[in-house]
C-alpha atoms as a PDB file:
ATOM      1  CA  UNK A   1      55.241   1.638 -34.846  1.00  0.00           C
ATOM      2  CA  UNK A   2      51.728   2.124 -36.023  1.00  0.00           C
ATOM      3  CA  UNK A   3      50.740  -1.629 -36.867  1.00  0.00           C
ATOM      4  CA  UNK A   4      51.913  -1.784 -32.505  1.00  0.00           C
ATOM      5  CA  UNK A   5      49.694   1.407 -31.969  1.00  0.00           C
ATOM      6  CA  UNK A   6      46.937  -0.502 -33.741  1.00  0.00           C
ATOM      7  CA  UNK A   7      47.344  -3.604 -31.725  1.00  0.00           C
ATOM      8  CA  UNK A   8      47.041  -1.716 -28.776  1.00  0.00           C
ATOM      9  CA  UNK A   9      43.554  -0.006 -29.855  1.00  0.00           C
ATOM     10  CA  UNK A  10      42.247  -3.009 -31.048  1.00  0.00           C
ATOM     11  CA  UNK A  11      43.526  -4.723 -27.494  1.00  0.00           C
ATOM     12  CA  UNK A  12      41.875  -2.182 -25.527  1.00  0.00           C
ATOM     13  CA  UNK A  13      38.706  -2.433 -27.680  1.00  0.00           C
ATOM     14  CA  UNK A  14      38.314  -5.880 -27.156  1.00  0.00           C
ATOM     15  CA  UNK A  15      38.783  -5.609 -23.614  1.00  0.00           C
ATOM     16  CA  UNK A  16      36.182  -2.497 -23.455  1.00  0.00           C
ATOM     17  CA  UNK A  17      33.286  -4.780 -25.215  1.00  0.00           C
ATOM     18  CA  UNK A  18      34.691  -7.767 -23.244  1.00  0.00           C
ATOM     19  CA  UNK A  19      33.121  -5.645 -19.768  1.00  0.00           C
ATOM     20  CA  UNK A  20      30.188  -4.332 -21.633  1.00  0.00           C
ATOM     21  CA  UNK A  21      29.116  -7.801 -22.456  1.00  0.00           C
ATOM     22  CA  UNK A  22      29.626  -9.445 -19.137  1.00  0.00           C
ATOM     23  CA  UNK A  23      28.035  -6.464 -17.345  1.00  0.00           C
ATOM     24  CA  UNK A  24      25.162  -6.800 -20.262  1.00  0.00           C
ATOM     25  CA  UNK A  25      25.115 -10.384 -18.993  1.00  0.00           C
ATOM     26  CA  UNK A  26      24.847  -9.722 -15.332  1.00  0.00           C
ATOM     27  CA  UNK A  27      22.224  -7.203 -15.694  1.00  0.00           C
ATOM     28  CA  UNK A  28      19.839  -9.550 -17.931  1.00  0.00           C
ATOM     29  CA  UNK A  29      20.595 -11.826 -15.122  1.00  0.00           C
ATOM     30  CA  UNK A  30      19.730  -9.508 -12.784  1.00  0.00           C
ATOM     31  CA  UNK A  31      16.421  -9.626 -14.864  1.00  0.00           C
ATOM     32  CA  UNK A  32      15.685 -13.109 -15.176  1.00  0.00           C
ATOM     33  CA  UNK A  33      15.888 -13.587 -11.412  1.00  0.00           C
ATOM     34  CA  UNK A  34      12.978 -10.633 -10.992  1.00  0.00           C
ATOM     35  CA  UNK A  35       9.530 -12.566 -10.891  1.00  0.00           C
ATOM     36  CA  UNK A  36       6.410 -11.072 -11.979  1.00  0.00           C
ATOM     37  CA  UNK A  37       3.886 -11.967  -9.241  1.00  0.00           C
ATOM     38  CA  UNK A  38      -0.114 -10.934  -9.752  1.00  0.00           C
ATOM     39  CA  UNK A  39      -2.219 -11.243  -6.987  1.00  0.00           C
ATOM     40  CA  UNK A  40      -5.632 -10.974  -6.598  1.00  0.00           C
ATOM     41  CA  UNK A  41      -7.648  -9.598  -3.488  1.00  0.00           C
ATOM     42  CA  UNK A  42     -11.006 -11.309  -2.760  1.00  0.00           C
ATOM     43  CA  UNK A  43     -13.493 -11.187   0.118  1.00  0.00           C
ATOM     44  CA  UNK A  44     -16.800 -12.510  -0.040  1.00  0.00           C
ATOM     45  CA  UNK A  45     -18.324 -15.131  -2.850  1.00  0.00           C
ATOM     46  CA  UNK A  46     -21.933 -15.254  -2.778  1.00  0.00           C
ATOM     47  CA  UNK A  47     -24.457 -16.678  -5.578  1.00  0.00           C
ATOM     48  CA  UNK A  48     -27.084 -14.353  -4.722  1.00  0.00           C
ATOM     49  CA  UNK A  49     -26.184 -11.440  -7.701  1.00  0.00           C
ATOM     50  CA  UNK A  50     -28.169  -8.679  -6.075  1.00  0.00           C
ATOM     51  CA  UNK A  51     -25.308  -8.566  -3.180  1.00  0.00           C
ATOM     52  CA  UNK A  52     -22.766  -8.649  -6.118  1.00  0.00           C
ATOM     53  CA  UNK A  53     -20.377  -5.720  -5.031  1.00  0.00           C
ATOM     54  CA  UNK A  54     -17.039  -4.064  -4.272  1.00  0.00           C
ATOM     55  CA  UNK A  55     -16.140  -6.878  -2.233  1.00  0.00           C
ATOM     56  CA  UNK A  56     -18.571  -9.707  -3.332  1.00  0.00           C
ATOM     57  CA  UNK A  57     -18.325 -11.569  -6.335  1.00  0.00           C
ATOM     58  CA  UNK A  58     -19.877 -14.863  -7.550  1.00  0.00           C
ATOM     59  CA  UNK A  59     -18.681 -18.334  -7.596  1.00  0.00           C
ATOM     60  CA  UNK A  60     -18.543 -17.910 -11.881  1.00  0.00           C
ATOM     61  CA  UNK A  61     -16.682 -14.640 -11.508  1.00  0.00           C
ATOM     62  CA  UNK A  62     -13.321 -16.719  -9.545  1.00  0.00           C
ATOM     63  CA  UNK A  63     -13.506 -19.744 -11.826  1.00  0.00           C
ATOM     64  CA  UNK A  64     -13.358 -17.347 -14.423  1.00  0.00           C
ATOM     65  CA  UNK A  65     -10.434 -15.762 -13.764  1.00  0.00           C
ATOM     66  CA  UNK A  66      -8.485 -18.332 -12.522  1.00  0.00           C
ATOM     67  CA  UNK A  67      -9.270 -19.940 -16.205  1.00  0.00           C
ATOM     68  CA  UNK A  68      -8.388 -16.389 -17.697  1.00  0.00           C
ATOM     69  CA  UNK A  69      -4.741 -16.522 -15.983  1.00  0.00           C
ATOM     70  CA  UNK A  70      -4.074 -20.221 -16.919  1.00  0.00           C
ATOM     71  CA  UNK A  71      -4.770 -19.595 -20.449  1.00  0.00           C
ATOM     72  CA  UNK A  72      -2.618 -16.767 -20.476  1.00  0.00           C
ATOM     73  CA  UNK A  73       0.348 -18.582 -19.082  1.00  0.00           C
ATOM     74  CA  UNK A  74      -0.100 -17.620 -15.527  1.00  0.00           C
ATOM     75  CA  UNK A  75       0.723 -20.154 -12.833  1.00  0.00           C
ATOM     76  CA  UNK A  76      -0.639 -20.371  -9.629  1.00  0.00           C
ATOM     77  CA  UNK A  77       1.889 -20.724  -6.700  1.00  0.00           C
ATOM     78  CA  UNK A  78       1.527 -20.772  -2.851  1.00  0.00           C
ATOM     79  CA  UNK A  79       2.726 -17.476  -0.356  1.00  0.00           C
ATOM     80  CA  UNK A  80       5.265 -20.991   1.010  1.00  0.00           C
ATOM     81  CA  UNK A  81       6.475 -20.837  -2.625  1.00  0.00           C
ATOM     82  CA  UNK A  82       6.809 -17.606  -2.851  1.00  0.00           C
ATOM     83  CA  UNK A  83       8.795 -17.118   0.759  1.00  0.00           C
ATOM     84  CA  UNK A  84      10.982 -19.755  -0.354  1.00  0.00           C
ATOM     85  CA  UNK A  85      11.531 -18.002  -3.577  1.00  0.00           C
ATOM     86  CA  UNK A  86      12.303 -14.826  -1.447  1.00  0.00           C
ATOM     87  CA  UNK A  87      15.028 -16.794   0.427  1.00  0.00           C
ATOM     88  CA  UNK A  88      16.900 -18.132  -2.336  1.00  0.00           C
ATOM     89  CA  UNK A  89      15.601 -21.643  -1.499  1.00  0.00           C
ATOM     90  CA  UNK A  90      13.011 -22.468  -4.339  1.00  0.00           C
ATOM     91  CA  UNK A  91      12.129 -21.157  -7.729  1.00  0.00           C
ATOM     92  CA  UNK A  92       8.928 -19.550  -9.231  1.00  0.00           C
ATOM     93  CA  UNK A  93       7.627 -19.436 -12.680  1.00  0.00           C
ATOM     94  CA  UNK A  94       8.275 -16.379 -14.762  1.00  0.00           C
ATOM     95  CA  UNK A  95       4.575 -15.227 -14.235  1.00  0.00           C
ATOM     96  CA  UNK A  96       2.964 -16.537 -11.521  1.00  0.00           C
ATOM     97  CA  UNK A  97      -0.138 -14.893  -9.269  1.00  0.00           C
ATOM     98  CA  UNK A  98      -1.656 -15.293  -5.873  1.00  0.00           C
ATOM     99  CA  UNK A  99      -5.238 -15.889  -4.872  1.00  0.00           C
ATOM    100  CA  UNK A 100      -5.935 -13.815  -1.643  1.00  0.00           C
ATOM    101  CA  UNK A 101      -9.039 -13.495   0.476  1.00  0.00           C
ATOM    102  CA  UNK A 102      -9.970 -11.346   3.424  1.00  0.00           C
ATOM    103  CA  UNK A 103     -12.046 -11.655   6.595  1.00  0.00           C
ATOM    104  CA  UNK A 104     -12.312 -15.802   6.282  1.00  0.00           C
ATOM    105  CA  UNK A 105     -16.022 -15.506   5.704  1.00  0.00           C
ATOM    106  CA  UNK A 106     -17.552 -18.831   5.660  1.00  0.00           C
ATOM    107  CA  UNK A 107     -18.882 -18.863   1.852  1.00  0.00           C
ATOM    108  CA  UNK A 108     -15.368 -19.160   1.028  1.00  0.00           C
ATOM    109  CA  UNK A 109     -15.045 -22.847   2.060  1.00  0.00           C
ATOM    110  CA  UNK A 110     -18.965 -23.508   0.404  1.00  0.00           C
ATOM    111  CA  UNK A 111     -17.936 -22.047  -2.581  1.00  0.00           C
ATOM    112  CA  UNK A 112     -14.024 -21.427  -3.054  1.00  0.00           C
ATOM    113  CA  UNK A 113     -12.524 -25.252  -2.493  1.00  0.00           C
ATOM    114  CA  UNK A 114     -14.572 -26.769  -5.516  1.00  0.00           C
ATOM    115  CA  UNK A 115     -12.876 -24.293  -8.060  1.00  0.00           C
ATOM    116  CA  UNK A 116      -9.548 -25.318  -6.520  1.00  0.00           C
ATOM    117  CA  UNK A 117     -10.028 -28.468  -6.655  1.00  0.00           C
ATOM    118  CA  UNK A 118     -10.846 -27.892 -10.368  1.00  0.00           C
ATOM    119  CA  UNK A 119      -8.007 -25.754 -11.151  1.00  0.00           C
ATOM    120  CA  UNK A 120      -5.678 -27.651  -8.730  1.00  0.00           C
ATOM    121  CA  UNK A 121      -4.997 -24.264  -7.390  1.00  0.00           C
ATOM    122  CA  UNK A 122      -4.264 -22.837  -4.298  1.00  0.00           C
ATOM    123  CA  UNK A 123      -5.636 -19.372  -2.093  1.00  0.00           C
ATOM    124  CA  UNK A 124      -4.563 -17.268   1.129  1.00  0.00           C
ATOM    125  CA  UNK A 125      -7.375 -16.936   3.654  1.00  0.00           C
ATOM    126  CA  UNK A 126      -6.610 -14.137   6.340  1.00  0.00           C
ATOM    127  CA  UNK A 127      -9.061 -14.743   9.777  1.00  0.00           C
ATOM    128  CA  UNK A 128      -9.830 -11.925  11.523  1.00  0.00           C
ATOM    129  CA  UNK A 129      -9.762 -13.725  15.229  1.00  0.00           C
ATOM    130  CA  UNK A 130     -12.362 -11.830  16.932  1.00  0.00           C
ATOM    131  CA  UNK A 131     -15.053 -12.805  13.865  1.00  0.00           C
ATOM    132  CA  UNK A 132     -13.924 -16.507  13.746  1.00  0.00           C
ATOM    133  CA  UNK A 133     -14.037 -16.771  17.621  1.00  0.00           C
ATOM    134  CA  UNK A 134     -17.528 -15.350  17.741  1.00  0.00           C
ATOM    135  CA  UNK A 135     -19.200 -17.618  15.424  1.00  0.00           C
ATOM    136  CA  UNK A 136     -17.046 -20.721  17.156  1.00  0.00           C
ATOM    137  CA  UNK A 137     -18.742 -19.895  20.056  1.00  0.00           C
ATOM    138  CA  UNK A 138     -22.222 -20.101  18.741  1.00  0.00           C
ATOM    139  CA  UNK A 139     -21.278 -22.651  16.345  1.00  0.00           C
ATOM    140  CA  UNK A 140     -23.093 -20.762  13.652  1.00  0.00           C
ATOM    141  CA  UNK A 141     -22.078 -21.819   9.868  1.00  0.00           C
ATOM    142  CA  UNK A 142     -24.265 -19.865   6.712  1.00  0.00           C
ATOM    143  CA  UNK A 143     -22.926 -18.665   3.890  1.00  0.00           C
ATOM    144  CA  UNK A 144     -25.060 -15.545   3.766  1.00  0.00           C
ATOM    145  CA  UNK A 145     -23.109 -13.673   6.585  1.00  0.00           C
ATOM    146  CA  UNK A 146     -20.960 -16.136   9.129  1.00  0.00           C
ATOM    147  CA  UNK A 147     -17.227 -16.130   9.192  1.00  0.00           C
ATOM    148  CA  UNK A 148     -15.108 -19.318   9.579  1.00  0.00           C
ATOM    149  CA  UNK A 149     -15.041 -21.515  12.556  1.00  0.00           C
ATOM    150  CA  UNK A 150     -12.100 -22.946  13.944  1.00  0.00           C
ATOM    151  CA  UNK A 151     -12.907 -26.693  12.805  1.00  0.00           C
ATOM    152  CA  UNK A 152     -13.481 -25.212   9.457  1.00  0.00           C
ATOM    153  CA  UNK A 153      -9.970 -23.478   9.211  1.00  0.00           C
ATOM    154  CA  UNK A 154      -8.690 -26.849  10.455  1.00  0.00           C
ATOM    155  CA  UNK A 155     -10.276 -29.248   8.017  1.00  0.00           C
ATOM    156  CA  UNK A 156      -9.401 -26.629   5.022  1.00  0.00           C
ATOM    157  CA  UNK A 157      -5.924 -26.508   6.223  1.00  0.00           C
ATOM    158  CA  UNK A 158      -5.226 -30.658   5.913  1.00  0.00           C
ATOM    159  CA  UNK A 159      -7.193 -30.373   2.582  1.00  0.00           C
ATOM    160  CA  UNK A 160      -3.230 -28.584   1.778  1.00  0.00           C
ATOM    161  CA  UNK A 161      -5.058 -25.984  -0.895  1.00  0.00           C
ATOM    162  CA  UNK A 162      -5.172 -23.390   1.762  1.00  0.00           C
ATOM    163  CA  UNK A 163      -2.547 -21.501   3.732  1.00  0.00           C
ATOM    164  CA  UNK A 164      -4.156 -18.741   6.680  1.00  0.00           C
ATOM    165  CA  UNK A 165      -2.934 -15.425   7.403  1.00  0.00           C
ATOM    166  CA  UNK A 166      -3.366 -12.881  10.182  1.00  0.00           C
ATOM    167  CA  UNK A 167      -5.823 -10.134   9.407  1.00  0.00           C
ATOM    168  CA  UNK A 168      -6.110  -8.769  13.053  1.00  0.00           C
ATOM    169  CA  UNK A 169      -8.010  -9.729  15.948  1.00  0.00           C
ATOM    170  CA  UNK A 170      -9.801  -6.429  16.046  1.00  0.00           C
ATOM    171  CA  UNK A 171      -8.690  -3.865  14.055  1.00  0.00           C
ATOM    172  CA  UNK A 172     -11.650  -3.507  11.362  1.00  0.00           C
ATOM    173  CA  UNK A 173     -13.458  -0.696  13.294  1.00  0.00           C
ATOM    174  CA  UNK A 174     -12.525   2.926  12.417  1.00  0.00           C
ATOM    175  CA  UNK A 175     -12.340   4.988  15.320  1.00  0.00           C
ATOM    176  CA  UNK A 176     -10.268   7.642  17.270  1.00  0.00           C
ATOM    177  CA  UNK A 177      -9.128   8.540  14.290  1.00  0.00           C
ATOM    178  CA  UNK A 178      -7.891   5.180  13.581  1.00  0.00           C
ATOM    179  CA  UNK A 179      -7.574   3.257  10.311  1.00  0.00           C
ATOM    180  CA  UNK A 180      -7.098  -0.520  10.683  1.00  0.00           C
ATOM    181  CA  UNK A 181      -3.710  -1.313  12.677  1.00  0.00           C
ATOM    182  CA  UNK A 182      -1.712   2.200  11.507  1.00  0.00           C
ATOM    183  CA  UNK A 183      -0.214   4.475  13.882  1.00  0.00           C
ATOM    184  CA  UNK A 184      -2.399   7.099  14.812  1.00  0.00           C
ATOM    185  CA  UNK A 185      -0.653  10.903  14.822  1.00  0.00           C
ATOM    186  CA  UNK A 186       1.387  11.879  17.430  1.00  0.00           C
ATOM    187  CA  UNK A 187       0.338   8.508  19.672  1.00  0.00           C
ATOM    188  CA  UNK A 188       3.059   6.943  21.698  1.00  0.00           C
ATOM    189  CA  UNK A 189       5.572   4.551  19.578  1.00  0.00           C
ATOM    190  CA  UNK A 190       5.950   2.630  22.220  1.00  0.00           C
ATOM    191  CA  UNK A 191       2.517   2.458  23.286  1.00  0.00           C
ATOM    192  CA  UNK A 192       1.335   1.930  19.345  1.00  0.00           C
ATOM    193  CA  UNK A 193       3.822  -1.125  19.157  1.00  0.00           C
ATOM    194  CA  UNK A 194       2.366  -2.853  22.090  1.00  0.00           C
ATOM    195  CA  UNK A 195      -1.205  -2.398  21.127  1.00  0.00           C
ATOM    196  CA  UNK A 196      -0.616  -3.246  17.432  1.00  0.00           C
ATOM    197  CA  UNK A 197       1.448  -6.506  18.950  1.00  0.00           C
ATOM    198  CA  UNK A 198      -1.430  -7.513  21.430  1.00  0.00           C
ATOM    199  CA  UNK A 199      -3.600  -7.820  18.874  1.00  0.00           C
ATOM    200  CA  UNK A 200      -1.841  -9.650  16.228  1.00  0.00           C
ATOM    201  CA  UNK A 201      -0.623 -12.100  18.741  1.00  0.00           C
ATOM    202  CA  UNK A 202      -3.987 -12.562  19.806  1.00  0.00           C
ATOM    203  CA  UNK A 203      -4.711 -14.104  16.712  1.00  0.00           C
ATOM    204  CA  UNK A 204      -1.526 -15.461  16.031  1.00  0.00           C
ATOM    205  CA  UNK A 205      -2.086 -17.599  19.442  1.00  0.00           C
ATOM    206  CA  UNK A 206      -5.658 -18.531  18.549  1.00  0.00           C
ATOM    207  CA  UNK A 207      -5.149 -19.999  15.183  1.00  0.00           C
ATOM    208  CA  UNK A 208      -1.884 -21.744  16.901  1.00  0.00           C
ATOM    209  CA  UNK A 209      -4.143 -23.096  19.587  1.00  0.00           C
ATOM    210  CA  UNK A 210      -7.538 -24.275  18.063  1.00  0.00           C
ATOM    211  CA  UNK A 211      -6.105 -25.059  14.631  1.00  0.00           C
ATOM    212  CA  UNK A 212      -2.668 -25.749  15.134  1.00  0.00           C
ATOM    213  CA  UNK A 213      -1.335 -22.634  12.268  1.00  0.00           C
ATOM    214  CA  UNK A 214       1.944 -21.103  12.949  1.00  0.00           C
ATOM    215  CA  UNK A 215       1.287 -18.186  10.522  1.00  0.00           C
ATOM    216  CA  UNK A 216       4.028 -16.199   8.950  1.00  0.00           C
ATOM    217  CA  UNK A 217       1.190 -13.955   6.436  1.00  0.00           C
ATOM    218  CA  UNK A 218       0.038 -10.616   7.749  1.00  0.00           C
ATOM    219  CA  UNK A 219      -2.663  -8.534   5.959  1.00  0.00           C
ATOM    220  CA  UNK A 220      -3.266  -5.298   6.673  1.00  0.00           C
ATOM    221  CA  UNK A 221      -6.789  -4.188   7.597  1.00  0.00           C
ATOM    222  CA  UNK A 222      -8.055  -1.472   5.260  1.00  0.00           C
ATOM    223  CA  UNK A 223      -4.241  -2.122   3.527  1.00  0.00           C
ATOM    224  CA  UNK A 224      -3.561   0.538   6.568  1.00  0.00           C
ATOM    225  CA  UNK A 225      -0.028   0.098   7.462  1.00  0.00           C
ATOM    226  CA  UNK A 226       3.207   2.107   8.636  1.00  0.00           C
ATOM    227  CA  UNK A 227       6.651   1.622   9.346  1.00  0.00           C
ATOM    228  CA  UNK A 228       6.348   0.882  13.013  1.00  0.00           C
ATOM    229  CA  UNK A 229       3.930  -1.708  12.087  1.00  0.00           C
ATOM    230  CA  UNK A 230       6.202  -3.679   9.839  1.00  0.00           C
ATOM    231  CA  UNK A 231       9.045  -3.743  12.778  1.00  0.00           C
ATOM    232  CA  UNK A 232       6.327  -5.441  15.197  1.00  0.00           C
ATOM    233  CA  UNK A 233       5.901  -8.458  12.128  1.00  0.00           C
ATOM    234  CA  UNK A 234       8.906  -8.900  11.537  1.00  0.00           C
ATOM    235  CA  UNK A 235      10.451  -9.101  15.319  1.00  0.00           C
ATOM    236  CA  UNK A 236       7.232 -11.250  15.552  1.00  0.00           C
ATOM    237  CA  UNK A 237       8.281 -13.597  12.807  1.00  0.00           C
ATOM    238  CA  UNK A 238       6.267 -12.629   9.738  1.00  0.00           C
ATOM    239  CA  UNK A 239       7.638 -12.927   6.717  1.00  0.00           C
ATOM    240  CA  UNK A 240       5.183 -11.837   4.382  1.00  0.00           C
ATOM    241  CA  UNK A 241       2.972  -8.996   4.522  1.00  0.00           C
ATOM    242  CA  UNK A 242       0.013  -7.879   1.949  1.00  0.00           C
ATOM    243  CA  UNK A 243      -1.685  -4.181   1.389  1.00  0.00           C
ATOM    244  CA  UNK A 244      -4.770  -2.944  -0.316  1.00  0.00           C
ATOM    245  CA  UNK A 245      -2.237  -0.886  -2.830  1.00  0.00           C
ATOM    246  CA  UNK A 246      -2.794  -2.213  -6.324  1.00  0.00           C
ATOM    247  CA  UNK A 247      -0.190  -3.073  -8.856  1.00  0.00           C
ATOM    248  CA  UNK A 248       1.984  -5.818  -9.809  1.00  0.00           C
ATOM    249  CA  UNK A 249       4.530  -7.128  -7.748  1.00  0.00           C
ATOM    250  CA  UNK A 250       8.701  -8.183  -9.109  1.00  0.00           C
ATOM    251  CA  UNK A 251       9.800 -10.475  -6.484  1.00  0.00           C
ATOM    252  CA  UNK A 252      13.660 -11.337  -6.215  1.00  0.00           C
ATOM    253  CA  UNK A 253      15.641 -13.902  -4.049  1.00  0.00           C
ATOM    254  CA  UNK A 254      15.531 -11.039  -1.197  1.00  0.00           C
ATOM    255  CA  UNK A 255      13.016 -11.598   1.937  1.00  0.00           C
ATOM    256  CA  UNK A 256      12.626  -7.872   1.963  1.00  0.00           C
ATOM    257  CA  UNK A 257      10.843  -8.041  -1.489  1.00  0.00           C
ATOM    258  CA  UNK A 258       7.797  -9.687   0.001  1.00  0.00           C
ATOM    259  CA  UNK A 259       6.968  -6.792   2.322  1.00  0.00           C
ATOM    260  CA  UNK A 260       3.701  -4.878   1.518  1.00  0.00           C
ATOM    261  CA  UNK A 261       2.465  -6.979  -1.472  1.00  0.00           C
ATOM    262  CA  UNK A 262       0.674  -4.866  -4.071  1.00  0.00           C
ATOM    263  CA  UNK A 263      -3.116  -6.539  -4.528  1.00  0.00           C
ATOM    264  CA  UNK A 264      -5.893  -6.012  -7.082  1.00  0.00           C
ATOM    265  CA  UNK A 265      -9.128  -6.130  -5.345  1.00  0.00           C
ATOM    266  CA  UNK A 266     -11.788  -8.051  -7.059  1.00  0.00           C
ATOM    267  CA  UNK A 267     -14.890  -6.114  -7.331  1.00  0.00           C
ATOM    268  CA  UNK A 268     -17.992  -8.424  -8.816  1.00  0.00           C
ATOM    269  CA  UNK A 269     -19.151  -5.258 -10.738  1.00  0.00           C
ATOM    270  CA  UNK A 270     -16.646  -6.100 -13.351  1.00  0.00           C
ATOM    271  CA  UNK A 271     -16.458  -9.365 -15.647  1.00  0.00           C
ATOM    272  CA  UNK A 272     -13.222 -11.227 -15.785  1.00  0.00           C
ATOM    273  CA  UNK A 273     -11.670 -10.357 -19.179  1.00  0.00           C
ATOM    274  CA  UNK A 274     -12.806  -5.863 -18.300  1.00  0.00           C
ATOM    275  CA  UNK A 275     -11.394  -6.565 -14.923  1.00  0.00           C
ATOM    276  CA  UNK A 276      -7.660  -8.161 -16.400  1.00  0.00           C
ATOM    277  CA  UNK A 277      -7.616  -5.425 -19.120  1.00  0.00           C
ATOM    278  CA  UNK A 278      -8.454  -2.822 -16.856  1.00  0.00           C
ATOM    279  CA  UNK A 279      -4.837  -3.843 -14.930  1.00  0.00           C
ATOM    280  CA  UNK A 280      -3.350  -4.842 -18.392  1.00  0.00           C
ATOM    281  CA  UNK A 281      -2.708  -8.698 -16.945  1.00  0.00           C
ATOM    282  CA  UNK A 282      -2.310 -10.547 -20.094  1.00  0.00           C
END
């Protein structure tokens, strides 16, 4: 009788670590399929140091940390690599990271393609329509202070090293108690949805038209955004979606995980290796 009331313990502590190991297995699983994704915010690139800034940095400072995250095992991936990740249709390496930059000003194609081309690397532009239509118009191209023309966005588009996103037609101004393309207090949903929509497509349409980019990347002016705003993407067709919030990003084989992208934002005050520490990206 006891060696059968033995069995029967040993039985039902087999089957006991049995589930604890596959549910072990599943979560470490679970794990494994969570990629760490790093991405960097940039803006303007300028060699002239004593406009080094917040949101300028020099041509040395980007090489620099693109050599910085390929040392440390980082690879660089596209946002199509990364939505096809997010749909279960592609994989990503275990720690990958994202070069961003905002506003599409023209040093970017002066100085950014020759580091890519070095690196074989890859970056996110995001055009704000209203400055790219301007200096279209008066066909105006410096690197000092002009933003990207439409045959420049096309030519860096079939050079395949740079995908475009949607940062607004005109929603850098602050006003009416306004910041970038959020909902304003109390303002009509309805009305706020249409607005916010107006201007998005407006871009959306332009970079469609002169360039021939069916964008699925928002950025978010200022990083501004709400919930409202992130129901007029994705009934628009965006997929992914970047802030100003800073932190690392896990991504899984879920589209929703590529909403609101955490970003660091590259200030040229910093040098590459205080600027990685400083976020503890090793």
């Amino acid at each position: 009788m006891f060696a059968v009331y033995s069995l029967r313990r040993m039985a039902y502590f087999f089957a006991i670590a049995a589930c604890f190991i596959i549910f072990s297995a599943s979560i470490h699983t679970e794990e494994r399929n969570d990629k760490e994704l790093i991405v960097i915010m940039y803006h303007s690139i300028l060699k002239d140091t004593q406009r080094t800034g917040k949101y300028v940095v020099r041509p040395e400072s980007v090489d620099n940390d693109i050599k910085y995250l390929i040392e440390h095992g980082y690879k660089c991936v596209s946002a199509n690599e990364v939505i096809s990740f997010s749909r279960g249709e592609a994989n990503l390496p275990d720690k990958a990271f994202m070069l961003t930059f905002d506003d599409g000003c023209y040093n970017n194609m002066v100085y950014l393609m020759p580091i890519l081309e070095k690196y074989n690397a890859n970056a996110v532009i995001s055009i704000v329509g209203s400055y790219s239509e301007k200096f279209s118009k008066i066909n105006e191209a410096n690197a000092a202070y002009s933003y990207l023309r439409w045959c420049d966005i096309k030519q860096m588009k079939e050079s395949g090293r740079i995908e475009f996103g949607n940062h607004s037609y005109d929603y850098h101004k602050i006003k009416d108690g306004r910041i970038g393309s959020k909902i304003v207090r109390y303002e009509d949903t309805e009305k706020y949805k249409n607005r916010f929509f107006n201007d998005t497509n407006k871009t959306h349409t332009l970079l469609m038209v002169n360039c021939g980019i069916d964008t699925k990347i928002y950025t978010y002016p200022y990083g501004a955004y709400c919930t409202e705003s992130e129901e007029v993407l994705k009934d628009s067709g965006y997929l992914m979606t970047l802030t100003c919030t800073e932190g690392k990003n896990y991504i899984t084989s879920t589209p929703e995980s590529i909403k609101l992208l955490k970003r660091f934002n590259r200030s040229g005050n910093i040098n590459t290796e205080d600027f990685f520490e400083k976020h503890k990206i090793y």
